[in-house]
N, C-alpha and C. Protein backbone atom coordinates (compact mmCIF):
# COMPACT_ATOMS: atom_id res chain seq x y z
N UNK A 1 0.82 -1.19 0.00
CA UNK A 1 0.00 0.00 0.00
C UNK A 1 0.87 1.26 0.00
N UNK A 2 2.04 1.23 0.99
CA UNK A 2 2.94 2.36 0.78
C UNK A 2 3.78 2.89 -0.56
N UNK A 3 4.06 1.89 -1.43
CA UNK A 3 5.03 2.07 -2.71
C UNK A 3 3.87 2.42 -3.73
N UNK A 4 2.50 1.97 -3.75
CA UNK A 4 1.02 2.52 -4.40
C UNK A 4 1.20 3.93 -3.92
N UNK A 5 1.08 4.70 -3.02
CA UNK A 5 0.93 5.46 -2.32
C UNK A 5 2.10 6.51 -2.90
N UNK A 6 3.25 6.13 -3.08
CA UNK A 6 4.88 6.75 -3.04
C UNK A 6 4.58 7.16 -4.57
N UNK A 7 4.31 5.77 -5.71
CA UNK A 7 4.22 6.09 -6.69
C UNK A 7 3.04 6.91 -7.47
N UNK A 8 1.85 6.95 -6.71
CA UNK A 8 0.57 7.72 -7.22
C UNK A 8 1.35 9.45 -6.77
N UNK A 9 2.09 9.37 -6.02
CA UNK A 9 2.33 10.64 -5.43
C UNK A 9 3.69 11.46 -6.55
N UNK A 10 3.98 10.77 -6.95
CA UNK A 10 5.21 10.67 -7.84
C UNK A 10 4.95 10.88 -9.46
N UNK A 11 3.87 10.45 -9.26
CA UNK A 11 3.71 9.93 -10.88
C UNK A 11 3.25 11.38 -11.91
N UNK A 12 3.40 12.69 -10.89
CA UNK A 12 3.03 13.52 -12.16
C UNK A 12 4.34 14.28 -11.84
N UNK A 13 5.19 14.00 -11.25
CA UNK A 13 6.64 14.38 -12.00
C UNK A 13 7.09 14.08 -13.07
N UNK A 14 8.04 14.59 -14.17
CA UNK A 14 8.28 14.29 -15.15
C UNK A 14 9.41 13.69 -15.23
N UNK A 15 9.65 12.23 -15.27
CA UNK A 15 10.66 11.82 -15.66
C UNK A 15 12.44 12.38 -16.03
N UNK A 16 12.31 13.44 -17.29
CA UNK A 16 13.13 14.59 -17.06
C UNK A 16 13.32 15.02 -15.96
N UNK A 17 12.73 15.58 -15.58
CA UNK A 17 13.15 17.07 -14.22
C UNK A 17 13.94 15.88 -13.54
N UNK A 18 13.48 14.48 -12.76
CA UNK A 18 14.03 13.93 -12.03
C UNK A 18 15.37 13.27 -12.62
N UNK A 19 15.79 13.14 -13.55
CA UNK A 19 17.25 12.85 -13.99
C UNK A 19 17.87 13.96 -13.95
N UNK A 20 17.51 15.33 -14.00
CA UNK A 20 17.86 16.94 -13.89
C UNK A 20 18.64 16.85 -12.36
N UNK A 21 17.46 16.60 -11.34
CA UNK A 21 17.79 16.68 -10.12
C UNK A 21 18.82 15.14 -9.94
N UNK A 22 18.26 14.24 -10.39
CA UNK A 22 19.61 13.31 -9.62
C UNK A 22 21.06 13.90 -10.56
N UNK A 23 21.44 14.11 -11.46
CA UNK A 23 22.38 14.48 -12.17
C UNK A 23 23.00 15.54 -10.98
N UNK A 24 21.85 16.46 -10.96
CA UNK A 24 22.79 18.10 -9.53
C UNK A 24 23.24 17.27 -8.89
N UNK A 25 22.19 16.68 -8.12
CA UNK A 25 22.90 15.95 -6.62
C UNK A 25 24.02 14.93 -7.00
N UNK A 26 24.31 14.25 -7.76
CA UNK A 26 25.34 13.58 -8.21
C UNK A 26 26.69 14.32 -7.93
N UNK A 27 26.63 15.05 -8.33
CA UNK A 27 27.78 16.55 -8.61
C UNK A 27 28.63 16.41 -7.27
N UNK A 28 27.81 16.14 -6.31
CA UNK A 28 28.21 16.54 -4.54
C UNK A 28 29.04 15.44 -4.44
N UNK A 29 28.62 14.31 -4.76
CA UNK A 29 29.22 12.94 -4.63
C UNK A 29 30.39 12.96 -5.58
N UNK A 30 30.14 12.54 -6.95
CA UNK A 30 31.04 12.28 -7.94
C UNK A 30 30.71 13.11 -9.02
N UNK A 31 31.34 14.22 -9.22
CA UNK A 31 31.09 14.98 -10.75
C UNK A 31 31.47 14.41 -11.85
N UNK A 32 32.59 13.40 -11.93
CA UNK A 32 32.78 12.62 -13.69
C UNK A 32 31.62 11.87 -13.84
N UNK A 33 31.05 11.24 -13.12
CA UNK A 33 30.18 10.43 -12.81
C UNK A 33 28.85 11.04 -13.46
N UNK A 34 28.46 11.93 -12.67
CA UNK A 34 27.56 13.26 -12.73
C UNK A 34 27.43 13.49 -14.96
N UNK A 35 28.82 13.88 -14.77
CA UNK A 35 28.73 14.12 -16.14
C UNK A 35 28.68 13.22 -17.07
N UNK A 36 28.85 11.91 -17.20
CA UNK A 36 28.65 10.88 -17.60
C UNK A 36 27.31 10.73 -17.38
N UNK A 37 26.91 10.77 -16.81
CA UNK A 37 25.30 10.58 -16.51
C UNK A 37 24.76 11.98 -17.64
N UNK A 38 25.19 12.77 -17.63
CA UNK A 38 24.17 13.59 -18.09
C UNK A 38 24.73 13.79 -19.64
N UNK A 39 25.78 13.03 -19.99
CA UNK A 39 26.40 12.88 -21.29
C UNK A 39 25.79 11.61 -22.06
N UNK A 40 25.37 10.63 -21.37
CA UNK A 40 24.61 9.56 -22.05
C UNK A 40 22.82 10.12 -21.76
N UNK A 41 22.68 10.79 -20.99
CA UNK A 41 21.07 10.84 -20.98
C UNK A 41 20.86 11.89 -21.85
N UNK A 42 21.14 13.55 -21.79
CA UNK A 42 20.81 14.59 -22.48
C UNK A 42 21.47 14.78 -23.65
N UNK A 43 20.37 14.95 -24.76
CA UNK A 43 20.43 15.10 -26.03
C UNK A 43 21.05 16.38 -26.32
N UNK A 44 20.93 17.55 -25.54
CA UNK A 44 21.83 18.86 -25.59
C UNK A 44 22.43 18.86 -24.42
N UNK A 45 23.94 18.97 -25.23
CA UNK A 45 25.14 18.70 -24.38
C UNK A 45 24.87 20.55 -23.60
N UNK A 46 24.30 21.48 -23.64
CA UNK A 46 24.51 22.48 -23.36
C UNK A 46 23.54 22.37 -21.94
N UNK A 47 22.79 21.80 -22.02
CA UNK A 47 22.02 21.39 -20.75
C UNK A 47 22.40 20.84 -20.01
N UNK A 48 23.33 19.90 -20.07
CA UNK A 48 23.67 19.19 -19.26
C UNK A 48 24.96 19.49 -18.85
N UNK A 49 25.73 20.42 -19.42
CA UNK A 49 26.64 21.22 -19.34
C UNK A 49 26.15 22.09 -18.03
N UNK A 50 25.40 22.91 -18.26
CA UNK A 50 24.63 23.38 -17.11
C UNK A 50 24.77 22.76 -16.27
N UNK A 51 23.47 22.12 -16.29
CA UNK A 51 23.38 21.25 -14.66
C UNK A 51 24.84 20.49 -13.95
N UNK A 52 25.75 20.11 -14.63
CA UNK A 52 26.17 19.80 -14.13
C UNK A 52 27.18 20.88 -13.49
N UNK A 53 27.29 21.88 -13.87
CA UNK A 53 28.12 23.08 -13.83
C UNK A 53 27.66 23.38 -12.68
N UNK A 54 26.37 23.96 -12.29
CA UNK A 54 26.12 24.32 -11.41
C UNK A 54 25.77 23.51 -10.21
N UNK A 55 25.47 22.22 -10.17
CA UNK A 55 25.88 20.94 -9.76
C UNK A 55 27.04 20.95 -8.56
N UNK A 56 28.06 21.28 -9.56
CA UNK A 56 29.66 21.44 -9.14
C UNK A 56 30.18 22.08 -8.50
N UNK A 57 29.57 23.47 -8.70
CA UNK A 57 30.16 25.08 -7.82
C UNK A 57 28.88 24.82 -7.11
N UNK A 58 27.69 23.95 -6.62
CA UNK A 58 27.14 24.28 -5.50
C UNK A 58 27.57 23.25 -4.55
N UNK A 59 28.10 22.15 -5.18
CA UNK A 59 28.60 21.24 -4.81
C UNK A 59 30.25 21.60 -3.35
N UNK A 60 30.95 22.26 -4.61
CA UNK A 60 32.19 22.77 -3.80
C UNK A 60 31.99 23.78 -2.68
N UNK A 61 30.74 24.70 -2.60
CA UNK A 61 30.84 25.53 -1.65
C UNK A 61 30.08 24.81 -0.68
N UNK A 62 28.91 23.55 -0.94
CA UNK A 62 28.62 22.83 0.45
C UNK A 62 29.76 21.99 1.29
N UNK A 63 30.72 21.61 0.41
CA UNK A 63 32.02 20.50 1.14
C UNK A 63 33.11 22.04 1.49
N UNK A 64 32.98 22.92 1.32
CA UNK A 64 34.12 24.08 1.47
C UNK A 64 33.56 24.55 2.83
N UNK A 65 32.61 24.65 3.04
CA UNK A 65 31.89 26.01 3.54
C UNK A 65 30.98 24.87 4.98
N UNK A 66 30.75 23.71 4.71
CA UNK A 66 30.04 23.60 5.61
C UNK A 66 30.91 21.55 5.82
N UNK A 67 31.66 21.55 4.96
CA UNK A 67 32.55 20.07 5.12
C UNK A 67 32.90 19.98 6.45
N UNK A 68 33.32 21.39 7.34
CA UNK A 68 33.81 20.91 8.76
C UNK A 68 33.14 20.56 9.45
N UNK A 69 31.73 20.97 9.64
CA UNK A 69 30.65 20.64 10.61
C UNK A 69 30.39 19.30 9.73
N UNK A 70 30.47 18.90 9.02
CA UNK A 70 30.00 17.32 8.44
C UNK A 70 31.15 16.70 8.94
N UNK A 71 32.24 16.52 9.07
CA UNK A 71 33.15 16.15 9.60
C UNK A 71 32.98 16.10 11.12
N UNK A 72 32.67 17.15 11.67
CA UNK A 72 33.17 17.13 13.10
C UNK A 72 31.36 16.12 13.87
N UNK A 73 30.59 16.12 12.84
CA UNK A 73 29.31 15.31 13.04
C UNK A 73 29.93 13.65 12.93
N UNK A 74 30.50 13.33 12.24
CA UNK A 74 31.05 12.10 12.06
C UNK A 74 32.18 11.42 13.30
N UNK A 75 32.61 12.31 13.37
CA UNK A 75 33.74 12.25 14.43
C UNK A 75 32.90 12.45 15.84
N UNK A 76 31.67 12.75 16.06
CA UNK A 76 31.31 12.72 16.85
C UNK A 76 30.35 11.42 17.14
N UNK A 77 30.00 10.98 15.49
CA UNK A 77 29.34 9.48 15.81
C UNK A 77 30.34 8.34 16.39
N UNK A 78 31.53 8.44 15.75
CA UNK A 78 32.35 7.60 15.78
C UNK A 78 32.98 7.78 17.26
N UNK A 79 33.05 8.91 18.12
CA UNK A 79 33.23 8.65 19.67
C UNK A 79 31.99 8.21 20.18
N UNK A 80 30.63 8.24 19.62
CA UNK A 80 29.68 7.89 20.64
C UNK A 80 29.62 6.15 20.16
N UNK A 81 29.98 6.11 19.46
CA UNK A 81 29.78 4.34 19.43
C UNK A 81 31.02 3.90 19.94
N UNK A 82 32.51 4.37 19.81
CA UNK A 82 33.47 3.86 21.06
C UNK A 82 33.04 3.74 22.63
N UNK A 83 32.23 4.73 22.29
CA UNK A 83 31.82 5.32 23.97
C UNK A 83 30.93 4.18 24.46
N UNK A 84 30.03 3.46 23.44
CA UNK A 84 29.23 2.07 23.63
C UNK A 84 29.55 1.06 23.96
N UNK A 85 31.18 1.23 23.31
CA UNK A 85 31.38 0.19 23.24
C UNK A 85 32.49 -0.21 24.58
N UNK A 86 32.94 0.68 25.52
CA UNK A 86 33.34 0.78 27.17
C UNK A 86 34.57 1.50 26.21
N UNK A 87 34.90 2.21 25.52
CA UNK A 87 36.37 3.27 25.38
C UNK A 87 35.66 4.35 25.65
N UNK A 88 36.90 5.01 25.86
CA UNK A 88 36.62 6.63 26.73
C UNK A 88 36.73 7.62 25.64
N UNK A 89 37.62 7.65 24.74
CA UNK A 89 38.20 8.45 23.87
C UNK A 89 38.70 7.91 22.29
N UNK A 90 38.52 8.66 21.38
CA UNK A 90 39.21 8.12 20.26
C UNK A 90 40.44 8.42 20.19
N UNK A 91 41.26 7.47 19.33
CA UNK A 91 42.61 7.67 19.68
C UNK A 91 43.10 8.54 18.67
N UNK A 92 44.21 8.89 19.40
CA UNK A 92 44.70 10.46 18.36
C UNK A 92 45.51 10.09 17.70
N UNK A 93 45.27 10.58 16.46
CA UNK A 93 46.63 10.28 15.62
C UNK A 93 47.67 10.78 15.42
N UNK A 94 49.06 10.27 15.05
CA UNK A 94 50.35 10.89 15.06
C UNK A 94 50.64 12.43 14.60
N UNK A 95 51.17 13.13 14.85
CA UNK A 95 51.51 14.00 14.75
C UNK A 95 52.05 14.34 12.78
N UNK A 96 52.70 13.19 12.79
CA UNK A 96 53.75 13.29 11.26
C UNK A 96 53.22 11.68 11.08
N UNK A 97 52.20 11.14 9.90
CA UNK A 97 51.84 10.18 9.54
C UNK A 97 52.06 10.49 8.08
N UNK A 98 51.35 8.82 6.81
CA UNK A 98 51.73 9.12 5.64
C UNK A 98 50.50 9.85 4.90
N UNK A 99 49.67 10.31 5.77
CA UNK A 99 48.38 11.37 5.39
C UNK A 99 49.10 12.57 5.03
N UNK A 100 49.50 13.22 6.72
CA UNK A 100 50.42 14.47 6.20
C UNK A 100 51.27 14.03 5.56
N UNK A 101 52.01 13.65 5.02
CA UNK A 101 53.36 13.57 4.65
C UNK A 101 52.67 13.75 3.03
N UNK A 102 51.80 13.14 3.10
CA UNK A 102 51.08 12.93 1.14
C UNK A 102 50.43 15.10 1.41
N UNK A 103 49.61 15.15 2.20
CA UNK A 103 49.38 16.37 2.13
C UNK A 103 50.71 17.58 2.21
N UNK A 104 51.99 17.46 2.23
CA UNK A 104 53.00 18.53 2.62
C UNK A 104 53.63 18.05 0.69
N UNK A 105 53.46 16.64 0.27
CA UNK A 105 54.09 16.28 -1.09
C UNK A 105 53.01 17.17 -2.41
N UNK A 106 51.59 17.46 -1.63
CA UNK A 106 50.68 17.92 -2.65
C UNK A 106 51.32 19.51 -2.74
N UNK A 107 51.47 20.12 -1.60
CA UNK A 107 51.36 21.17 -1.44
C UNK A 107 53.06 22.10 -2.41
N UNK A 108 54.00 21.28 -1.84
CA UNK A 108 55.03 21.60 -2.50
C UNK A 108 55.07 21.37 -3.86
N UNK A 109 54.53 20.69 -4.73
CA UNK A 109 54.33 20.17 -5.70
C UNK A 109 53.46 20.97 -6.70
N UNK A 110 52.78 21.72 -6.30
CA UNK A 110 51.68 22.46 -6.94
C UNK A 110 51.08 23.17 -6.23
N UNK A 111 50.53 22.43 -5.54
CA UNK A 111 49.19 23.10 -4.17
C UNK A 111 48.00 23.18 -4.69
N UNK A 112 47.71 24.03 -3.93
CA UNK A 112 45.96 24.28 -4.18
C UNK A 112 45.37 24.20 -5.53
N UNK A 113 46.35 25.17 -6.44
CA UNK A 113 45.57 25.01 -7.86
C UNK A 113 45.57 23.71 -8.81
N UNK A 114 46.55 22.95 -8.49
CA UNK A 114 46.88 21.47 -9.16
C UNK A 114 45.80 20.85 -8.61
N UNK A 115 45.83 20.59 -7.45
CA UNK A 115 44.66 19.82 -6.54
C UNK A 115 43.40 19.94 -6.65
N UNK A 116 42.86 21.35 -7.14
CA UNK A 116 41.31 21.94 -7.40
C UNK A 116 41.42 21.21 -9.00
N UNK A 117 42.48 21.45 -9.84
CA UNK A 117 42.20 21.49 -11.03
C UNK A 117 42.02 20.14 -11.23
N UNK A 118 42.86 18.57 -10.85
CA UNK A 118 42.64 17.35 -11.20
C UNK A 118 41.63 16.87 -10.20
N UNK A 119 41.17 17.29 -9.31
CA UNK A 119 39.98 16.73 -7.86
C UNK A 119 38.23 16.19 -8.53
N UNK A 120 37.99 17.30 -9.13
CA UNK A 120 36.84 16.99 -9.93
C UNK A 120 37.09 15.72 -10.92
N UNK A 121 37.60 15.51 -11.56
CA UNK A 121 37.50 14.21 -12.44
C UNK A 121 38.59 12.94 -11.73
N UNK A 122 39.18 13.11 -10.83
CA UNK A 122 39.72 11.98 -10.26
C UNK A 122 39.35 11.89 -9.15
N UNK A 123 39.21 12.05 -8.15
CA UNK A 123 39.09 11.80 -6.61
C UNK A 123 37.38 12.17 -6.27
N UNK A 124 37.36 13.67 -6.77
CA UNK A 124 35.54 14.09 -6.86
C UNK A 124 35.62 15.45 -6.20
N UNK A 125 34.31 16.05 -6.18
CA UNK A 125 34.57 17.65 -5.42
C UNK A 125 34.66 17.52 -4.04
N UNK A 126 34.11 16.21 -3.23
CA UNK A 126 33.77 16.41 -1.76
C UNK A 126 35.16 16.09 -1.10
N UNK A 127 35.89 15.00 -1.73
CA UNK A 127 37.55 15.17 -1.10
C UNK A 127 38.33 16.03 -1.33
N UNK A 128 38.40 16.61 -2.67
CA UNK A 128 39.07 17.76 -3.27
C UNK A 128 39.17 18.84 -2.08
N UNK A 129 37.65 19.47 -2.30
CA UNK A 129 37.48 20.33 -1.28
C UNK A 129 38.12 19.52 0.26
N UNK A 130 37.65 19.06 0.60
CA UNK A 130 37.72 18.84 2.29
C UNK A 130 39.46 18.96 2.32
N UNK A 131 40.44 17.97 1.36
CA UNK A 131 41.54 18.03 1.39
C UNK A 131 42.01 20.19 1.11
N UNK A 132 41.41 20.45 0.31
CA UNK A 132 41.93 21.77 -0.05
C UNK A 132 41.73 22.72 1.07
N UNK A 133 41.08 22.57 2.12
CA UNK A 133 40.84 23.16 3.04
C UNK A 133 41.38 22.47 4.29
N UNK A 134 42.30 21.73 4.40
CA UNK A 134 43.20 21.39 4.70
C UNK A 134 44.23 21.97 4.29
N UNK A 135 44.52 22.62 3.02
CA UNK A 135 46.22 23.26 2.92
C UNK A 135 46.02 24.39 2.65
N UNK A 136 44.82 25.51 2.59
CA UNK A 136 44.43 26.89 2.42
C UNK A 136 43.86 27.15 3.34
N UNK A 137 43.46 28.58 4.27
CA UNK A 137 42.39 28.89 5.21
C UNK A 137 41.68 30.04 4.36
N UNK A 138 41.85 30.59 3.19
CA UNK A 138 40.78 31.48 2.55
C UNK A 138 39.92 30.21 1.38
N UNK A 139 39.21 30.55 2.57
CA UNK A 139 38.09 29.46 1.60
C UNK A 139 37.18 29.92 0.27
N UNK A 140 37.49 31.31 0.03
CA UNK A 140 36.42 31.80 -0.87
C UNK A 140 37.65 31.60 -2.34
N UNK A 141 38.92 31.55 -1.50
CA UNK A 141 40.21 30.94 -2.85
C UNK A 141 39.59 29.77 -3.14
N UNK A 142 39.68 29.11 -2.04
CA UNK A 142 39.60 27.53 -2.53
C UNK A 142 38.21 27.49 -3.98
N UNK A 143 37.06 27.90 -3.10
CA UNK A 143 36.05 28.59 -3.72
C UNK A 143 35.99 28.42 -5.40
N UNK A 144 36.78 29.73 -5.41
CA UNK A 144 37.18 30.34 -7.04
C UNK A 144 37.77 28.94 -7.46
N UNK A 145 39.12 28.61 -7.41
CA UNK A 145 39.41 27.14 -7.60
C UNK A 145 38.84 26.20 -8.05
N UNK A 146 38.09 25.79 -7.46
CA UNK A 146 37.56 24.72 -7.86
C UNK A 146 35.99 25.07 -8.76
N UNK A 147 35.92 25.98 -8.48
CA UNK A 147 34.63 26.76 -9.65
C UNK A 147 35.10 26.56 -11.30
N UNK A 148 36.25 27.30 -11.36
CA UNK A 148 37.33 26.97 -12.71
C UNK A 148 37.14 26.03 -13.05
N UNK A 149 37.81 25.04 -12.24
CA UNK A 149 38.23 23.76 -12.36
C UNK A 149 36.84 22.86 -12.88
N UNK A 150 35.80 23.08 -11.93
CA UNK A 150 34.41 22.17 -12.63
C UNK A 150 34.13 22.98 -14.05
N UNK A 151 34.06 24.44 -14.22
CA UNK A 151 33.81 24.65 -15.48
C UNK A 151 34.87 24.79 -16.52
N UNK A 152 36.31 24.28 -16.13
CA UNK A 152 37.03 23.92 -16.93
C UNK A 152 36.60 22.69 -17.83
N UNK A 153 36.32 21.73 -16.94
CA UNK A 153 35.98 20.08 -16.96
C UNK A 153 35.01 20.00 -17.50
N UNK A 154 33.33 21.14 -17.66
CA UNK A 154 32.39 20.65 -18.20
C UNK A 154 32.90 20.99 -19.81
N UNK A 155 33.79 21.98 -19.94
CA UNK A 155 33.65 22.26 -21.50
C UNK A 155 34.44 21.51 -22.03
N UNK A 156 35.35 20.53 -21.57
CA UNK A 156 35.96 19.85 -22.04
C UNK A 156 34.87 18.36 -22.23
N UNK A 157 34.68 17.93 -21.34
CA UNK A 157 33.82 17.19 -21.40
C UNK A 157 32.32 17.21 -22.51
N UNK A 158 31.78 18.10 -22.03
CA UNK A 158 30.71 18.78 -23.14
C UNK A 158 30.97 19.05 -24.32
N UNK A 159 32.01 19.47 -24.75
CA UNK A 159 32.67 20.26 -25.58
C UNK A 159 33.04 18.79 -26.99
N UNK A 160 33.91 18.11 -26.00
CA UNK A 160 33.59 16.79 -26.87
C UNK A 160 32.53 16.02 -27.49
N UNK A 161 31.61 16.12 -26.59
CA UNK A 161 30.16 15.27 -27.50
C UNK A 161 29.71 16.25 -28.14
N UNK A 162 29.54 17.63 -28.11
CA UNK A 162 29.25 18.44 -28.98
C UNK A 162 29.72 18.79 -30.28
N UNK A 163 31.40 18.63 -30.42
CA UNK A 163 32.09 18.30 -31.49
C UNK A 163 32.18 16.89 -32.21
N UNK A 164 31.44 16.40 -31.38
CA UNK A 164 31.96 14.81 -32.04
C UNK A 164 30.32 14.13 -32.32
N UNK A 165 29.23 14.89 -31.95
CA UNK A 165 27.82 14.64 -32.15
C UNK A 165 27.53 15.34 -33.79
């Protein structure tokens, strides 16, 4: 009776709009992904160029701008289930591990703008960011960054099925 119910309620959405919206929300998670999705579904690459564009830069300013409180929510699940489980505390990690050591190799190496620019199509926007705000504290840089960087990526991306359609 409930999935009758879910789908009578559903059923005068349009098919479209809802690949529109899962495509945005995709963006947050995995933008190649995202765009792949909206490169095999939409017939105009300029639409889906869009969405995923804006997808991307709304994407980067939710993991920029609000990634720490999602973080420090996690870290707070993960002491309350130690805490269940009879530990007192989570244990801290080293000071100089091969996390930092990979984050001090990014930074000398390029930094921020290398990292914004390959993050979107390899790793995704939500590590990109969280890592990039890890080696910058002006977040409205990081920001700009990775804004480029996704609309670098859609016209390349787009840009191809459009030339090659």
């Amino acid at each position: 009776m409930y999935s009758g119910t879910l789908i009578l309620a559903t059923s005068w959405i349009d098919p479209e709009f809802l690949w529109q919206v899962g495509v945005f929300f995709m963006c947050f998670v995995k933008y190649a992904v995202a765009a792949g999705m909206a490169v095999a579904h939409f017939d105009n690459p300029t639409w889906g160029y869009t969405i995923t564009t804006i997808g991307g830069i709304a994407a980067a300013f939710f993991w920029i701008f609000f990634g720490n409180w999602a973080q420090s929510k996690i870290v707070a699940y993960n002491l309350w289930i130690k805490r269940k489980k009879g530990k007192t505390t989570l244990e801290h990690p080293k000071r100089f591990n091969k996390k930092n050591r990979w984050l001090v190799k990014i930074k000398k190496n390029g930094g921020l703008p290398i990292l914004c620019f390959i993050s979107p199509v390899s790793i995704g926007v939500a590590p990109g960011c969280l890592i990039a705000v890890g080696l910058e504290s002006d977040r409205f840089k990081i920001w700009l960054y990775m804004s480029v960087s996704v609309v670098f990526w859609g016209i390349i991306i787009f840009g191809s099925k459009y030339l090659l359609a």
